[in-house]
PDB file of N, CA and C in Angstrom:
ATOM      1  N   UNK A   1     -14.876 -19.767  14.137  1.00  0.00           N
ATOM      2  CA  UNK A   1     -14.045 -18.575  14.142  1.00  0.00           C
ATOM      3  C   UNK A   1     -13.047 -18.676  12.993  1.00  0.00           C
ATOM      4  N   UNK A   2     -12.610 -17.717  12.263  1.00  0.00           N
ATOM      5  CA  UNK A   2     -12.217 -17.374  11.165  1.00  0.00           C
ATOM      6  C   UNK A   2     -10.733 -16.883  11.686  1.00  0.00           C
ATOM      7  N   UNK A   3      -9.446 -17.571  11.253  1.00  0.00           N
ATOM      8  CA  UNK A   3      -8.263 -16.747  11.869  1.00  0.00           C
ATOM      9  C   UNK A   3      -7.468 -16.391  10.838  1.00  0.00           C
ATOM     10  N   UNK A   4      -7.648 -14.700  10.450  1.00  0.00           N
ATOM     11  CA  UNK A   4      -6.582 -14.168   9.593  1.00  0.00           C
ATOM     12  C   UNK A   4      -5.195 -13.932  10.057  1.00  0.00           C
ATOM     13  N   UNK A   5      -4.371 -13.870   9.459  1.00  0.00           N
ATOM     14  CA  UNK A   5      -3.215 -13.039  10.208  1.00  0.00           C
ATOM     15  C   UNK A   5      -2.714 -12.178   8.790  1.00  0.00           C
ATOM     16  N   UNK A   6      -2.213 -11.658   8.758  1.00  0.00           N
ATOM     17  CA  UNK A   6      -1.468 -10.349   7.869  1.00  0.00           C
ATOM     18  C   UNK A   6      -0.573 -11.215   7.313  1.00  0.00           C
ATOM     19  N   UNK A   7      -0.241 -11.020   5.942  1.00  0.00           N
ATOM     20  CA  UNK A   7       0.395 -11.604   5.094  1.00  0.00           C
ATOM     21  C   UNK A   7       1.972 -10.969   5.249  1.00  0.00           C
ATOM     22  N   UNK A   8       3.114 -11.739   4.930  1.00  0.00           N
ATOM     23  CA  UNK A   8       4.360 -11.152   5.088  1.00  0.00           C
ATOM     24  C   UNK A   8       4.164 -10.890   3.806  1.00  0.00           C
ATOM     25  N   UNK A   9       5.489  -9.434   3.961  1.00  0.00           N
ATOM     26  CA  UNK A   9       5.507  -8.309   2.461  1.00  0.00           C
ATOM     27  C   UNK A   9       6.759  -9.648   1.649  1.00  0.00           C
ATOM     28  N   UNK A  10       6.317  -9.580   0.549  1.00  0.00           N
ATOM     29  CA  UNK A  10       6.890  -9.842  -0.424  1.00  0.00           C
ATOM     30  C   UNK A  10       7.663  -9.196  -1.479  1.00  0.00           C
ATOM     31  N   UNK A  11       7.216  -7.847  -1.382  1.00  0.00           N
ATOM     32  CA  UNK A  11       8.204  -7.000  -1.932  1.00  0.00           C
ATOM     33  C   UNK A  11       8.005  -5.328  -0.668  1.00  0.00           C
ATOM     34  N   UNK A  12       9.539  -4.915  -0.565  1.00  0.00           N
ATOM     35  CA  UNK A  12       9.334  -4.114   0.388  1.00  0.00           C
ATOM     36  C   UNK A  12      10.304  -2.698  -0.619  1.00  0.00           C
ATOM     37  N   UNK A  13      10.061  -1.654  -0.459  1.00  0.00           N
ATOM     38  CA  UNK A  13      10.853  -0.557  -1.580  1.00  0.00           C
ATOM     39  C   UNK A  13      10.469   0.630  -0.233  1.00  0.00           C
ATOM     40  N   UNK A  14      11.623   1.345   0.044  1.00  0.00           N
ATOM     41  CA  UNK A  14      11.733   2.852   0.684  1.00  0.00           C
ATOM     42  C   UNK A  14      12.231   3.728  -0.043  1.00  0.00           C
ATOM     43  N   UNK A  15      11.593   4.871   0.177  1.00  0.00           N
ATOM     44  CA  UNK A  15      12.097   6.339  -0.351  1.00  0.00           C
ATOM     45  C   UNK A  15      13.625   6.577  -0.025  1.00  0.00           C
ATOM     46  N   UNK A  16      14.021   7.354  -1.242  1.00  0.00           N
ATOM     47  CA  UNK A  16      15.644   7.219  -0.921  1.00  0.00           C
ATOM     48  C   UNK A  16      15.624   8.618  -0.650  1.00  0.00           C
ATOM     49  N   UNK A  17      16.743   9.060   0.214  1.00  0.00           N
ATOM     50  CA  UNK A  17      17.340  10.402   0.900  1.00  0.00           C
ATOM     51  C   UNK A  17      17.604  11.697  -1.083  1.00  0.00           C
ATOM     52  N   UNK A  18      18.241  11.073  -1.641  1.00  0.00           N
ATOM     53  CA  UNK A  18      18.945  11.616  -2.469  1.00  0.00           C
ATOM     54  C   UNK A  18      17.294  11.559  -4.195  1.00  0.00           C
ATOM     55  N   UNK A  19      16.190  12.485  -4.507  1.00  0.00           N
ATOM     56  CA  UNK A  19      15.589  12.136  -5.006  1.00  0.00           C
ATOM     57  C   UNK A  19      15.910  11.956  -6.588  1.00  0.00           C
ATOM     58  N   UNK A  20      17.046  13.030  -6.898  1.00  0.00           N
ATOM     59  CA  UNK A  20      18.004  12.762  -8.414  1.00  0.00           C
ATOM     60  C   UNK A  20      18.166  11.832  -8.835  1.00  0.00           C
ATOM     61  N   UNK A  21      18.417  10.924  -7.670  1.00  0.00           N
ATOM     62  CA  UNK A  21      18.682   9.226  -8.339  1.00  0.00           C
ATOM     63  C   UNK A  21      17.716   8.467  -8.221  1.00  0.00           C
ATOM     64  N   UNK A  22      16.756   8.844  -7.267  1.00  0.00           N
ATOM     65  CA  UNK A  22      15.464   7.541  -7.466  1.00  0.00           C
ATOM     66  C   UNK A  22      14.826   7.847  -9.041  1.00  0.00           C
ATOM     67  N   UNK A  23      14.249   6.500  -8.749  1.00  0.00           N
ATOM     68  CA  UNK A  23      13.477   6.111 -10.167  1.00  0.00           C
ATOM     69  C   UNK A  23      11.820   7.100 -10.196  1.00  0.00           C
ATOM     70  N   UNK A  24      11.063   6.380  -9.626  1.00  0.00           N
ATOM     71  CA  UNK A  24       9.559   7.220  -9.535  1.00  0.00           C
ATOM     72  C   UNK A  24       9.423   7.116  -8.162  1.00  0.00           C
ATOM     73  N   UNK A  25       8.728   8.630  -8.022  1.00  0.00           N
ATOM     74  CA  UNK A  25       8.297   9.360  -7.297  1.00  0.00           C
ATOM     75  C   UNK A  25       9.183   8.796  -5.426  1.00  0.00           C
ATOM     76  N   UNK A  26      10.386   9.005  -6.067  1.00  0.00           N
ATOM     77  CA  UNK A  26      11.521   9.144  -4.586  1.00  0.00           C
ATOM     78  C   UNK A  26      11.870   7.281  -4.487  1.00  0.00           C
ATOM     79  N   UNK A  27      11.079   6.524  -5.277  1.00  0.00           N
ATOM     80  CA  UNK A  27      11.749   5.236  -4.538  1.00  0.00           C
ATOM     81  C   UNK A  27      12.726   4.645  -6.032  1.00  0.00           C
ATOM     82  N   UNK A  28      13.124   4.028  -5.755  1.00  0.00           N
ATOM     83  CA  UNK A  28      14.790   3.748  -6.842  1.00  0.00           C
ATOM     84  C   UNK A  28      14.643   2.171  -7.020  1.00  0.00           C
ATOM     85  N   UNK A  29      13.885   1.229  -5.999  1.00  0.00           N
ATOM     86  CA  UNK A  29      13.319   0.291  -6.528  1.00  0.00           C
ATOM     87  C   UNK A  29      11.757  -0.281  -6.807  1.00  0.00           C
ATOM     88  N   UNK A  30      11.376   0.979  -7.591  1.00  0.00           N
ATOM     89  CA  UNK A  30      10.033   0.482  -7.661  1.00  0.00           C
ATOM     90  C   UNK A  30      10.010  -0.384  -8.967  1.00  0.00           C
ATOM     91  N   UNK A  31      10.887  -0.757  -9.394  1.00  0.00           N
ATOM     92  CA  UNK A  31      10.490  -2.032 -10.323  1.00  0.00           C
ATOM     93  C   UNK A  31      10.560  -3.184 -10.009  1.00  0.00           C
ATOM     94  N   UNK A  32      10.924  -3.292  -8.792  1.00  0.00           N
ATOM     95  CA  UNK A  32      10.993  -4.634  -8.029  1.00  0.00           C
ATOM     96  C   UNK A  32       9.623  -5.134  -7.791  1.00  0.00           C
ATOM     97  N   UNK A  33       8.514  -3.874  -7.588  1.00  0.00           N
ATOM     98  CA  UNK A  33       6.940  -4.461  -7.778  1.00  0.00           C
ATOM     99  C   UNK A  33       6.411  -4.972  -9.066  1.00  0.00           C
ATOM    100  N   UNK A  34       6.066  -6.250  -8.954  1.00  0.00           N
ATOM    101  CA  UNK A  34       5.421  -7.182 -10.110  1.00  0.00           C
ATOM    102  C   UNK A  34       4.073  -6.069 -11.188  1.00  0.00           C
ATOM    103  N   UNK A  35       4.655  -6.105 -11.944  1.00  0.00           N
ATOM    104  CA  UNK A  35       3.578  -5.536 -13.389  1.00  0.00           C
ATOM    105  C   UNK A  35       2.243  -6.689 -13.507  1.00  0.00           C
ATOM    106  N   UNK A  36       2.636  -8.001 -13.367  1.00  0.00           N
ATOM    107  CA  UNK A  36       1.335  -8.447 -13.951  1.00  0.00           C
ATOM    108  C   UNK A  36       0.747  -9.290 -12.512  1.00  0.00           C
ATOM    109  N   UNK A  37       1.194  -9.218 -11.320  1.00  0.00           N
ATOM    110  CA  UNK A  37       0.671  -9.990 -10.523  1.00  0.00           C
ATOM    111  C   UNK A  37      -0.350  -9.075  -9.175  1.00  0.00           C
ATOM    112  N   UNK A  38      -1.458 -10.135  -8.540  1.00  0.00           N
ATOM    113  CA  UNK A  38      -2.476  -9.529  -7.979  1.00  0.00           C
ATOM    114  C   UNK A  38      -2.052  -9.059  -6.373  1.00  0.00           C
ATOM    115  N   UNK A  39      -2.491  -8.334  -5.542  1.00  0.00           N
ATOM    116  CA  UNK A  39      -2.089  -8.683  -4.174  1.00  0.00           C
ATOM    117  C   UNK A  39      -2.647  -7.065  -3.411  1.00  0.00           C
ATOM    118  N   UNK A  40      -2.594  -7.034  -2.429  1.00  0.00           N
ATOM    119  CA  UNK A  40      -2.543  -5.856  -1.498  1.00  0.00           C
ATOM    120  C   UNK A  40      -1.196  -4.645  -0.916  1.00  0.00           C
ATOM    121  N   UNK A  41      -1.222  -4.130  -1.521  1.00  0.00           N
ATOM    122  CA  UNK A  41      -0.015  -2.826  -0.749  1.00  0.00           C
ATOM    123  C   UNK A  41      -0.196  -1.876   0.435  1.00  0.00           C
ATOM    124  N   UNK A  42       0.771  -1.611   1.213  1.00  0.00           N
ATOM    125  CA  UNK A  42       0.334  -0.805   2.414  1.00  0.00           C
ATOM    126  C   UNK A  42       1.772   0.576   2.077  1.00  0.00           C
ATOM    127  N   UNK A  43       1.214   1.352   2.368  1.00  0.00           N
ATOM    128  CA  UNK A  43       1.875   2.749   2.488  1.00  0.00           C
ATOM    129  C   UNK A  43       2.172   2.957   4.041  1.00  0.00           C
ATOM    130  N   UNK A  44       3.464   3.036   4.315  1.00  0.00           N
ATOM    131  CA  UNK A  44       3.976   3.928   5.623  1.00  0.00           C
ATOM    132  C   UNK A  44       4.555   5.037   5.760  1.00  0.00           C
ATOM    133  N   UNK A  45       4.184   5.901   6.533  1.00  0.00           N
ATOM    134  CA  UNK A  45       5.404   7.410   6.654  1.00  0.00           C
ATOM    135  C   UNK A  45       6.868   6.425   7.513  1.00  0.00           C
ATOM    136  N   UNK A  46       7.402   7.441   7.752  1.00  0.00           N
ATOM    137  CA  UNK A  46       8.777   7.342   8.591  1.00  0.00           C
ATOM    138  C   UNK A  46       8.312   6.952  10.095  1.00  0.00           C
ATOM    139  N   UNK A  47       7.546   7.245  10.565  1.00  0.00           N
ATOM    140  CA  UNK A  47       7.271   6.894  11.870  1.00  0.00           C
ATOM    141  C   UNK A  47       6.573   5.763  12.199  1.00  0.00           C
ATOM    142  N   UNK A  48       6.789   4.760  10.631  1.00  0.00           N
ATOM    143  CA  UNK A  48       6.399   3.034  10.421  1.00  0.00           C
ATOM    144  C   UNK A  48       4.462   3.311  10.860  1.00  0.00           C
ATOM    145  N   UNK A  49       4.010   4.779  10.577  1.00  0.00           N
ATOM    146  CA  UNK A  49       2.517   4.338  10.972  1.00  0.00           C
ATOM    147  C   UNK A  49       2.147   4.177   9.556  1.00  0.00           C
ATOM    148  N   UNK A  50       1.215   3.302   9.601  1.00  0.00           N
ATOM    149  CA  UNK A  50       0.548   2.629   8.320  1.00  0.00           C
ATOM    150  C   UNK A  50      -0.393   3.828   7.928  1.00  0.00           C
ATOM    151  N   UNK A  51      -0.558   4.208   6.521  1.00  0.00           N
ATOM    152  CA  UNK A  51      -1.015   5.666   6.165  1.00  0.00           C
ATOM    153  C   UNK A  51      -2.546   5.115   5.122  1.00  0.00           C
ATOM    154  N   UNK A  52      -2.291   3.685   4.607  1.00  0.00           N
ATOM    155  CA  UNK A  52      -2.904   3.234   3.520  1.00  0.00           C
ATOM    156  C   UNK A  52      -3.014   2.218   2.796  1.00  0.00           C
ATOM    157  N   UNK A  53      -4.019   1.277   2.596  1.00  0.00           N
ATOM    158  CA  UNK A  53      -3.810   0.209   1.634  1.00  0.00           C
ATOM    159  C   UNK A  53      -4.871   0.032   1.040  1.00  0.00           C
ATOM    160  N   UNK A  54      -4.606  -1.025   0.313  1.00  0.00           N
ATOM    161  CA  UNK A  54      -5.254  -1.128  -1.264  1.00  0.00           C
ATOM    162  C   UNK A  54      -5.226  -2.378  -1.928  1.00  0.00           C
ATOM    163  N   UNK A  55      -5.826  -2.700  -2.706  1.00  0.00           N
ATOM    164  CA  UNK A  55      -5.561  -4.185  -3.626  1.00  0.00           C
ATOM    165  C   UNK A  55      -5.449  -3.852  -4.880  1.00  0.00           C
ATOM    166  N   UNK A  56      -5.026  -4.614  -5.457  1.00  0.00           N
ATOM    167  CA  UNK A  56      -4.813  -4.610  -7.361  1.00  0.00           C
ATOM    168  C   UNK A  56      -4.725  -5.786  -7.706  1.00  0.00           C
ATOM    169  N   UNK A  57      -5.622  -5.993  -9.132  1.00  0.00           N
ATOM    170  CA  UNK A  57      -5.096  -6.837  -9.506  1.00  0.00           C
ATOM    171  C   UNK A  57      -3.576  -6.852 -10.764  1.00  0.00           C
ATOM    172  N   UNK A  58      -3.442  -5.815 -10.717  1.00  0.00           N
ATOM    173  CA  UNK A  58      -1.641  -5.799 -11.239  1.00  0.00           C
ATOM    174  C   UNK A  58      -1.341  -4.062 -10.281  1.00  0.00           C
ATOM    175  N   UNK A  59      -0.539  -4.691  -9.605  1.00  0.00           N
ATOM    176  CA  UNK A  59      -0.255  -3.906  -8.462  1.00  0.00           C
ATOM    177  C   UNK A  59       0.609  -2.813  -8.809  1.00  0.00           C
ATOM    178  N   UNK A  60       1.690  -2.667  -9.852  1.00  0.00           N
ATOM    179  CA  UNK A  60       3.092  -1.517  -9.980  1.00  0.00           C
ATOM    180  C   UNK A  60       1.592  -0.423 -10.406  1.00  0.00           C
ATOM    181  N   UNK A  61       1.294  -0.856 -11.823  1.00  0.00           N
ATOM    182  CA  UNK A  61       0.240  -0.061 -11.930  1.00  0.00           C
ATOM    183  C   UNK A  61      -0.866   0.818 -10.922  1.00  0.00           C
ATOM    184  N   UNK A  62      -1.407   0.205 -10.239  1.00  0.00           N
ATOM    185  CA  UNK A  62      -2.640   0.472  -9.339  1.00  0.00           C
ATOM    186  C   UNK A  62      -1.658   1.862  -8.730  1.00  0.00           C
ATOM    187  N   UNK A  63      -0.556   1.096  -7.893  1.00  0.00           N
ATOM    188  CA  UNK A  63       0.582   1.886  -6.810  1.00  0.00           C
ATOM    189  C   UNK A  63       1.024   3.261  -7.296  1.00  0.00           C
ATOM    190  N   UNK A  64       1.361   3.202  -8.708  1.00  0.00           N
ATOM    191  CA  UNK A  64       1.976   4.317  -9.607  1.00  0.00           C
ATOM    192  C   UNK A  64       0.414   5.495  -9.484  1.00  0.00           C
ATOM    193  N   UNK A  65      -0.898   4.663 -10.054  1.00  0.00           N
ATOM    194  CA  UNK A  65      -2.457   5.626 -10.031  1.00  0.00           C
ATOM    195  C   UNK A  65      -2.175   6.366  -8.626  1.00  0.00           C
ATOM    196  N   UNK A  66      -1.636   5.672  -7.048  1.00  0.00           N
ATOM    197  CA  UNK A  66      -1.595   6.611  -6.258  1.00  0.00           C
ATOM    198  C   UNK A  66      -0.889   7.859  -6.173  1.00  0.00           C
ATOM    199  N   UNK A  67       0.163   8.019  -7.119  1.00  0.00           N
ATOM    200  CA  UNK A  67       1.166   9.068  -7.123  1.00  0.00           C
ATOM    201  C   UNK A  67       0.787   9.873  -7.951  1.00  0.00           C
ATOM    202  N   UNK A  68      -0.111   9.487  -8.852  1.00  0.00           N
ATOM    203  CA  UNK A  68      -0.165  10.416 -10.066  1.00  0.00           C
ATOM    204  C   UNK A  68      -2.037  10.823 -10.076  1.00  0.00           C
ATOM    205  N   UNK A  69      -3.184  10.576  -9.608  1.00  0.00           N
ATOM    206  CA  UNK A  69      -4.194  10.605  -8.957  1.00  0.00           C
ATOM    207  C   UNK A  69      -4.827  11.500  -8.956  1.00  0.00           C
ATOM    208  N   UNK A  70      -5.383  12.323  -9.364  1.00  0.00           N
ATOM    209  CA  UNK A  70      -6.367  13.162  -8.611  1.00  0.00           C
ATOM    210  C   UNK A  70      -7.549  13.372  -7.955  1.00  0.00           C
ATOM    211  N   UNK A  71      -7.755  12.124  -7.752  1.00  0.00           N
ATOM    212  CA  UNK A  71      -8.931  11.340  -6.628  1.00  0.00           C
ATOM    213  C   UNK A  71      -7.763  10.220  -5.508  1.00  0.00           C
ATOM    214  N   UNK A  72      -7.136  10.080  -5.955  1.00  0.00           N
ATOM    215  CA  UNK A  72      -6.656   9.091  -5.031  1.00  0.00           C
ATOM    216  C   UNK A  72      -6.640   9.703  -3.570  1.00  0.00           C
ATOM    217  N   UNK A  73      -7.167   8.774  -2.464  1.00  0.00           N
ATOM    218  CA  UNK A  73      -7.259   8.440  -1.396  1.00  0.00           C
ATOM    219  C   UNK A  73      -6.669   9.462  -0.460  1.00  0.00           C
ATOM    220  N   UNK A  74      -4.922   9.010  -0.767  1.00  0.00           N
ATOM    221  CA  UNK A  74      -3.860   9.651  -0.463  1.00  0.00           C
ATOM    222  C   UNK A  74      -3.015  10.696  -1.484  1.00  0.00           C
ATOM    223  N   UNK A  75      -3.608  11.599  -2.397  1.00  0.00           N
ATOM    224  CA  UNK A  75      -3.525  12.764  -3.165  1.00  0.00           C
ATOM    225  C   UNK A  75      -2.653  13.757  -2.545  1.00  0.00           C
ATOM    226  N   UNK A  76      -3.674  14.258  -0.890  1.00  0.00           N
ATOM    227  CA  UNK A  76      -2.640  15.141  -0.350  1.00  0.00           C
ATOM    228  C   UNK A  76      -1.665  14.815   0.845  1.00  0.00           C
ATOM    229  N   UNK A  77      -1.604  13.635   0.631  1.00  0.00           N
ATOM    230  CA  UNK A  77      -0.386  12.941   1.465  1.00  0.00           C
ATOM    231  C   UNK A  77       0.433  12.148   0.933  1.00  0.00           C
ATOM    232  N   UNK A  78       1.021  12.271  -0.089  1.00  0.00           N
ATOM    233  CA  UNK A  78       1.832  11.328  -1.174  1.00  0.00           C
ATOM    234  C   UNK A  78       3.072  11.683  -0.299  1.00  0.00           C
ATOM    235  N   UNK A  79       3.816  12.899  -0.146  1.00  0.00           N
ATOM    236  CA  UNK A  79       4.903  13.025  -0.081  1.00  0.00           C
ATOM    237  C   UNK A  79       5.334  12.288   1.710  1.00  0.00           C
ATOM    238  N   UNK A  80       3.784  12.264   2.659  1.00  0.00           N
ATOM    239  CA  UNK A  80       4.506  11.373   3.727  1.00  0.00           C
ATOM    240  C   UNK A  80       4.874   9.838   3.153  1.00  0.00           C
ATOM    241  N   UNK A  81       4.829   9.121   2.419  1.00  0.00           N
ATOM    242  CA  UNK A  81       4.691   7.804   1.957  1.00  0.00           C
ATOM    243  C   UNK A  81       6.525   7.291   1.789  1.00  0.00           C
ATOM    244  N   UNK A  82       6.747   6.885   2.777  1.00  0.00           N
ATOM    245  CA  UNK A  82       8.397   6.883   2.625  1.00  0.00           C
ATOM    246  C   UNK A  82       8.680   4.770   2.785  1.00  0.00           C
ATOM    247  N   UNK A  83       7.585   4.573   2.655  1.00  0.00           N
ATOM    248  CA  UNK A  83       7.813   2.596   2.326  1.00  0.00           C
ATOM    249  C   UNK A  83       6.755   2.159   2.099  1.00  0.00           C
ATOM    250  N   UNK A  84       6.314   1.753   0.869  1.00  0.00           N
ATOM    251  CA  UNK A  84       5.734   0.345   0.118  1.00  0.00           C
ATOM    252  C   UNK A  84       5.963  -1.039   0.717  1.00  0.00           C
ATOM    253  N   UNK A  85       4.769  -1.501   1.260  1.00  0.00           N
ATOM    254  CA  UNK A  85       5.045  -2.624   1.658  1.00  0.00           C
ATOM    255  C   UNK A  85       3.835  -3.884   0.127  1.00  0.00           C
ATOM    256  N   UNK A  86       4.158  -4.609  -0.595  1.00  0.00           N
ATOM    257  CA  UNK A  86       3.415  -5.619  -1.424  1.00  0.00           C
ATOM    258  C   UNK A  86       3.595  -6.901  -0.517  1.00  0.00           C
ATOM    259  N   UNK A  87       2.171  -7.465  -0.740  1.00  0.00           N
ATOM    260  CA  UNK A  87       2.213  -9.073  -0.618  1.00  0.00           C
ATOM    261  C   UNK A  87       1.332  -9.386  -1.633  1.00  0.00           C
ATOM    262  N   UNK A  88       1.438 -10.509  -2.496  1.00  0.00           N
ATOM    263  CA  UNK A  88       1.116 -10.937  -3.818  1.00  0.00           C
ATOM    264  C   UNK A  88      -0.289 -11.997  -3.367  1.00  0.00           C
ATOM    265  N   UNK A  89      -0.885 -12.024  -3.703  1.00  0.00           N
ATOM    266  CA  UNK A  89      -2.524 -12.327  -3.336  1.00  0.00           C
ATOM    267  C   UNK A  89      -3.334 -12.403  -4.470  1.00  0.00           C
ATOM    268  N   UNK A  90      -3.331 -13.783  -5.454  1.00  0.00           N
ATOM    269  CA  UNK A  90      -3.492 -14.001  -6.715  1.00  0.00           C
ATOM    270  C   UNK A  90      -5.305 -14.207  -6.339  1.00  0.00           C
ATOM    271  N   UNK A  91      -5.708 -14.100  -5.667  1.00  0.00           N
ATOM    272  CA  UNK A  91      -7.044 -14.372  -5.534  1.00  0.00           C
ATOM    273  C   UNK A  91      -7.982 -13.298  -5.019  1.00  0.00           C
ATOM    274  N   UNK A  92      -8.691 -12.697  -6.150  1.00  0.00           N
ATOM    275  CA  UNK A  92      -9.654 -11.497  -5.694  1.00  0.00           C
ATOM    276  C   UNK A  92      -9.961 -11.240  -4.403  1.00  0.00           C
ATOM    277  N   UNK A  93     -10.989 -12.641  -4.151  1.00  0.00           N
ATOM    278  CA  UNK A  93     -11.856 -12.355  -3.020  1.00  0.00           C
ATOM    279  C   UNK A  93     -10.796 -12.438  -1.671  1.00  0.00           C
ATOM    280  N   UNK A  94      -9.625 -13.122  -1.737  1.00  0.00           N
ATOM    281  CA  UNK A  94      -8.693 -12.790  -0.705  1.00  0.00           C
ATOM    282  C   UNK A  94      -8.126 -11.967  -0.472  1.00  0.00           C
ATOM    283  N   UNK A  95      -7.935 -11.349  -1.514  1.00  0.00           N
ATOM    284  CA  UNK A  95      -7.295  -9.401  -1.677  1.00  0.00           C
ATOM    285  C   UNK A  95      -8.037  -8.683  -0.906  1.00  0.00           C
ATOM    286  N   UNK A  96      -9.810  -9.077  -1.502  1.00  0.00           N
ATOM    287  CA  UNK A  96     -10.668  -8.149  -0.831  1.00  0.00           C
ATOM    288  C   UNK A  96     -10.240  -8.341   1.060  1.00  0.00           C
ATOM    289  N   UNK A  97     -10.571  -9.660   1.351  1.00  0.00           N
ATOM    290  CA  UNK A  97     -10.399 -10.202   2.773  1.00  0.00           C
ATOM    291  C   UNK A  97      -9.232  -9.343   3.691  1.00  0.00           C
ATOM    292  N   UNK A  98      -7.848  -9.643   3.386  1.00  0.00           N
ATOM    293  CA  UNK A  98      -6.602  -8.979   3.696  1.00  0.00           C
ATOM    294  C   UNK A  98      -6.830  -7.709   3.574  1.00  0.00           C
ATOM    295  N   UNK A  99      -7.634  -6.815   2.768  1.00  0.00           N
ATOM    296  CA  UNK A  99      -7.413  -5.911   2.499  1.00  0.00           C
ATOM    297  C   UNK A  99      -7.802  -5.286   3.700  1.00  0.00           C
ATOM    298  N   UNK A 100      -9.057  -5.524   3.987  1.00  0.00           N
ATOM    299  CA  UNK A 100     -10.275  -4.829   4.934  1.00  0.00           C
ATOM    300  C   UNK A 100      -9.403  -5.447   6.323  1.00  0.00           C
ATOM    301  N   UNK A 101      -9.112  -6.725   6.424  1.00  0.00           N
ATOM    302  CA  UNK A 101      -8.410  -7.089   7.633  1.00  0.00           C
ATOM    303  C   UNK A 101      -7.124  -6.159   8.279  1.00  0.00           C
ATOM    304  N   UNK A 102      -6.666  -5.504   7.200  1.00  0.00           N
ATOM    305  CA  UNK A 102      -5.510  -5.054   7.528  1.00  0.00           C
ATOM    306  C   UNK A 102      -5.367  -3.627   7.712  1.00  0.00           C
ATOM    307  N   UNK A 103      -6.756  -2.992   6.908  1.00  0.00           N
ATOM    308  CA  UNK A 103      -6.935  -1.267   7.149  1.00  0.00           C
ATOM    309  C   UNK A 103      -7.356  -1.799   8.680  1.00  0.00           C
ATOM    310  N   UNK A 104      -8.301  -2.253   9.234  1.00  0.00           N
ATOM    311  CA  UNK A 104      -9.070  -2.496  10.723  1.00  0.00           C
ATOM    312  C   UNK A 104      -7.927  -2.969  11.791  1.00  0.00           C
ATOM    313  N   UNK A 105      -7.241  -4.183  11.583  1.00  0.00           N
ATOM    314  CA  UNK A 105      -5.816  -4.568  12.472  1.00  0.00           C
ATOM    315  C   UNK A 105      -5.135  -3.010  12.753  1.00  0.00           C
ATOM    316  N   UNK A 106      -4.519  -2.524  11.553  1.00  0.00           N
ATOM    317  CA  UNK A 106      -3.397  -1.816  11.646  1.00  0.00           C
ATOM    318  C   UNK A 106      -3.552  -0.145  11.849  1.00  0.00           C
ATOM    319  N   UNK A 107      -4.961  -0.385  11.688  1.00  0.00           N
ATOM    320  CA  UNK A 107      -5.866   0.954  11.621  1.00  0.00           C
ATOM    321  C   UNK A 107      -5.422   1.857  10.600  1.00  0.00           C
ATOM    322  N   UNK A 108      -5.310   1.750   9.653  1.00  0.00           N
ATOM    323  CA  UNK A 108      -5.047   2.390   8.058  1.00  0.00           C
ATOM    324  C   UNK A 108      -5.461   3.866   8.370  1.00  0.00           C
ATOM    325  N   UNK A 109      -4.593   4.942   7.947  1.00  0.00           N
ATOM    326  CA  UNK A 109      -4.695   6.782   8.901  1.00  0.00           C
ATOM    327  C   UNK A 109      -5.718   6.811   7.719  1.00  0.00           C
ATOM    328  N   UNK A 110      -5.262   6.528   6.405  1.00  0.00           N
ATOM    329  CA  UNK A 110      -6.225   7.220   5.457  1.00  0.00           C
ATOM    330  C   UNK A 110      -7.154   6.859   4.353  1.00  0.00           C
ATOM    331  N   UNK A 111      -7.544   5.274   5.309  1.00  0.00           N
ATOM    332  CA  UNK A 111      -8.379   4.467   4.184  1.00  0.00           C
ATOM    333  C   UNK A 111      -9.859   5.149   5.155  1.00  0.00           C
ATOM    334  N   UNK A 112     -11.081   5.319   4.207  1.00  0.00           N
ATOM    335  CA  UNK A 112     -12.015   5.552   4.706  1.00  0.00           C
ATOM    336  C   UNK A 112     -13.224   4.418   4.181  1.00  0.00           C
ATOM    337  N   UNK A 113     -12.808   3.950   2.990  1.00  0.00           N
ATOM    338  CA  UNK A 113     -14.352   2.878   3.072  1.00  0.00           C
ATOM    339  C   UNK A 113     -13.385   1.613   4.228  1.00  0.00           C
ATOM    340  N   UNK A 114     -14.465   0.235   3.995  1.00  0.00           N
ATOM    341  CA  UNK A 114     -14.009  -0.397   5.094  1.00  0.00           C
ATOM    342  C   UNK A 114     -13.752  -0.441   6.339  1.00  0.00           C
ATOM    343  N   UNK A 115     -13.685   0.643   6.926  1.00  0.00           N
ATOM    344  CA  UNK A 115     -13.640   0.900   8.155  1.00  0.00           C
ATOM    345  C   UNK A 115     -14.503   0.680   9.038  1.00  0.00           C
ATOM    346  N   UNK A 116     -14.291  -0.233  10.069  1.00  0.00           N
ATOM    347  CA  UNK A 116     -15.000  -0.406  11.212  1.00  0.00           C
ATOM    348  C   UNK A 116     -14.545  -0.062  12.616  1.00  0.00           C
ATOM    349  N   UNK A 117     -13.583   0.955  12.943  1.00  0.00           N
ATOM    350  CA  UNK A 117     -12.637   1.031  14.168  1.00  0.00           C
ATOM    351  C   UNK A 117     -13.342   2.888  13.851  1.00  0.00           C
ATOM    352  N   UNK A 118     -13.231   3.401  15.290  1.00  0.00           N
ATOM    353  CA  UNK A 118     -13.746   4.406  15.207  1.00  0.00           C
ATOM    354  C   UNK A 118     -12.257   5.541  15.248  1.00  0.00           C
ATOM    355  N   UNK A 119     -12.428   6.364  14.558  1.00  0.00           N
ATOM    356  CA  UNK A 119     -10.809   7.345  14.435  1.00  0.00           C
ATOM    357  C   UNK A 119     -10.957   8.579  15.350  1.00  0.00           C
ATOM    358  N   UNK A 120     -10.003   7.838  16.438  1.00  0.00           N
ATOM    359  CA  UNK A 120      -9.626   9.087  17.058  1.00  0.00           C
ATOM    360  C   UNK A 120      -8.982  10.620  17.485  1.00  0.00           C
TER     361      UNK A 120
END
């Protein structure tokens, strides 16, 4: 038996009330996410339900493709996305692992490959 558990966030950034002063797209510390390092991100609305995740291997980048997108995943749900959660995951095939572990655990609203939990 194989025992994953969910990685603690390593970098955590929320949407700020006031959007004049955030930086991109409503959050004010999104430079606190690493430019050149690998790992998995999860998207939450306000009601802490998990909306989405993803891997990169340079993550600010990948995160920013979701906001700006016109295929992305979450395109017409950007504006519920009110916390970024990163954990840094320098190893592909473990990105892949966490990744899929954590849409299925947490039941991800709007990841559709990977999925093995049936949506009710």
């Amino acid at each position: 038996m194989i025992n994953i558990t969910i990685p603690k966030a390593d970098v955590t950034i929320t949407k700020k009330d006031n959007p004049e002063l955030s930086n991109i797209y409503g959050f004010t510390d999104f430079h606190l996410i690493p430019r050149d390092k690998g790992g998995i991100f999860m998207f939450y609305n306000d009601k802490k339900e998990l909306l989405f995740v993803g891997k990169a291997r340079k993550l600010r980048q990948r995160i920013k493709k979701h906001f700006e997108d016109n295929v992305s995943p979450i395109k017409e749900h950007r504006d519920e996305v009110t916390k970024i959660e990163v954990c840094i995951v320098e190893e592909p095939v473990h990105r892949e692992i966490y990744e899929t572990y954590v849409i299925n655990e947490l039941k991800a609203k709007y990841n559709v490959d990977k999925v093995f939990f049936a949506n009710s």
